[in-house]
Protein backbone atom coordinates (compact mmCIF):
# COMPACT_ATOMS: atom_id res chain seq x y z
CA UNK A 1 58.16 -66.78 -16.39
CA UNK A 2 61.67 -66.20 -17.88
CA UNK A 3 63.12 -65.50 -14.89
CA UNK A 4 61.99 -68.90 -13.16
CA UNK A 5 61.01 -71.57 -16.10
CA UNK A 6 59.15 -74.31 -14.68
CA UNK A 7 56.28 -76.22 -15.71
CA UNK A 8 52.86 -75.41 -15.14
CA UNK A 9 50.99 -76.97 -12.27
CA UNK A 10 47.99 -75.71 -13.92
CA UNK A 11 45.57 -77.94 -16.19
CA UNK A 12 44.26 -76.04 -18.90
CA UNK A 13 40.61 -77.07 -19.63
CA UNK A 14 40.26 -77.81 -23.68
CA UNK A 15 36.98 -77.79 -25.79
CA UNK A 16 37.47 -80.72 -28.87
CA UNK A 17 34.59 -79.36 -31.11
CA UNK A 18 35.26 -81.95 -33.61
CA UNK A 19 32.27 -83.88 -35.23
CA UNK A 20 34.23 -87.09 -35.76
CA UNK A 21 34.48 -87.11 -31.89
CA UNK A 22 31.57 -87.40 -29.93
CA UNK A 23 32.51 -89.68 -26.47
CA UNK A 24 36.06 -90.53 -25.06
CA UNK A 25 35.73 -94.25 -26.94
CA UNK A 26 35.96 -91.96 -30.23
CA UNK A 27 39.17 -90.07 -29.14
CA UNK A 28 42.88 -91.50 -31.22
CA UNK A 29 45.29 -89.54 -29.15
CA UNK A 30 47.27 -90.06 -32.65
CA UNK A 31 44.63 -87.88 -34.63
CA UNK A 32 45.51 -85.10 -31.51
CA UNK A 33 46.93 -82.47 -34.61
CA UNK A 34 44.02 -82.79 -36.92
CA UNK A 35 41.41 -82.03 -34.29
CA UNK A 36 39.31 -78.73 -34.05
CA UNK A 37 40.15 -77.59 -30.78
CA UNK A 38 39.69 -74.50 -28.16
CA UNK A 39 41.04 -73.40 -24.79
CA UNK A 40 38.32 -72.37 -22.05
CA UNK A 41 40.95 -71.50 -19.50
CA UNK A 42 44.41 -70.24 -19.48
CA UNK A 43 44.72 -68.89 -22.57
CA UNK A 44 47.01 -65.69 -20.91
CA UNK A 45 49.53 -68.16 -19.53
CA UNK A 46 49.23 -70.39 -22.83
CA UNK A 47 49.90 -66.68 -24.65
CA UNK A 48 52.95 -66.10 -22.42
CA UNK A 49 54.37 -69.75 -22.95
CA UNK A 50 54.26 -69.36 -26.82
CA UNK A 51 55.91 -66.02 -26.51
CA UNK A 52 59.03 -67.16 -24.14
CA UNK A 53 59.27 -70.26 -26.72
CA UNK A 54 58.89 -68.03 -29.91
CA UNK A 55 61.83 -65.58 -28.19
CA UNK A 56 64.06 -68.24 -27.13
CA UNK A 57 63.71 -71.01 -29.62
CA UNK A 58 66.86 -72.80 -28.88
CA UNK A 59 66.70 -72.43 -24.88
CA UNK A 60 66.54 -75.52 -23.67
CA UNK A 61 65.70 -74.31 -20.29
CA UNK A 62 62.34 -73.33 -21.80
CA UNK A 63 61.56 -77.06 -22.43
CA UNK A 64 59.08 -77.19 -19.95
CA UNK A 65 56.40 -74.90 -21.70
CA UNK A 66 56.10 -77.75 -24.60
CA UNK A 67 54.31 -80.27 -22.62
CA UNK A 68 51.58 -79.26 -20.69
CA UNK A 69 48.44 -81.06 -18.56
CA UNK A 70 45.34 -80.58 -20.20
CA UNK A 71 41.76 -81.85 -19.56
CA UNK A 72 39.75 -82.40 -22.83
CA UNK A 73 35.77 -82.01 -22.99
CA UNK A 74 33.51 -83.19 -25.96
CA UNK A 75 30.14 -82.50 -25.85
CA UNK A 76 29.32 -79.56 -24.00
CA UNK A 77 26.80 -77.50 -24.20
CA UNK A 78 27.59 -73.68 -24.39
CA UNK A 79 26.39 -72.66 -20.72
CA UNK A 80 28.50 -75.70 -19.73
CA UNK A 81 31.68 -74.43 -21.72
CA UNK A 82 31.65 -70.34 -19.84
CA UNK A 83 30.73 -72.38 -16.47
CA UNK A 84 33.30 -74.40 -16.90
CA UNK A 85 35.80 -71.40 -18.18
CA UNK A 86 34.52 -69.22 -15.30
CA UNK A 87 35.16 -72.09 -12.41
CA UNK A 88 38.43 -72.45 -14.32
CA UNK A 89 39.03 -68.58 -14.03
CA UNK A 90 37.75 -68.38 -10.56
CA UNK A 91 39.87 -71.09 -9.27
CA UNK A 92 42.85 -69.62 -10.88
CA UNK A 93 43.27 -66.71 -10.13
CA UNK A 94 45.82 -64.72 -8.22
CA UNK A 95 45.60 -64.68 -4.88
CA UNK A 96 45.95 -60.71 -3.02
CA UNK A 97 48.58 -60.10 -0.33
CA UNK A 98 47.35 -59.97 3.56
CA UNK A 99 48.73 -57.11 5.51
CA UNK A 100 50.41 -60.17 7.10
CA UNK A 101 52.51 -61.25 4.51
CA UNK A 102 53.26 -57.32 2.94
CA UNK A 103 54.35 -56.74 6.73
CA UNK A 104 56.61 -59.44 6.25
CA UNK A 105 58.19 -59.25 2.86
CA UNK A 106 58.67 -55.09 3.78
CA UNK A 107 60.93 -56.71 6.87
CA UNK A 108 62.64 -59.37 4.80
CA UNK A 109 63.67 -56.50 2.70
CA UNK A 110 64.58 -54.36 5.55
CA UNK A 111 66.77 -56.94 6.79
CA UNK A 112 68.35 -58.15 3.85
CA UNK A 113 69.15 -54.12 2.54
């Protein structure tokens, strides 16, 4: 994440457990701050975002982990909120090397050493 600082493709699903909120109508964007509100998915690369930006404050290059794509759910039930975390999980999550592309990274190396 330090190495290679761009922004993340991935939308991080957001519980607004507020009771002044209850539909999208009821939703002031400007009122975002004040809001009660919780992360069902990504909270390891949220984690790792806060950390880069805590230990390079004045980075600029690190500008990218202040504005991220969220989707913002009101209403749901608690089975809904750990299905929706565990799609989010399940969709998200890193994807194993084939023998196929270990083979080929092992002869990119061999070439290139």
């Amino acid at each position: 994440m330090k190495k290679c600082p761009i922004r993340p493709i991935t939308r991080i699903p957001i519980l607004l457990a507020d009771k002044k909120v209850c539909g999208p109508e009821q939703f002031e964007e400007d009122e975002l701050t004040s809001y009660n509100m919780y992360a069902l998915g990504g909270n390891h690369l949220l984690a790792a975002m806060k950390r880069v930006l805590v230990e390079f404050p004045l980075n600029d290059d690190y500008n990218c982990f202040c504005n991220i794509d969220v989707e913002i759910y009101v209403g749901l039930t608690e089975v809904e909120g750990k299905f929706l975390a565990n799609t989010h999980n399940r969709i998200c999550k890193t994807k194993e090397f084939t023998f196929k592309v270990r083979g080929f990274v092992h002869y990119i190396k061999y070439i290139f050493m």
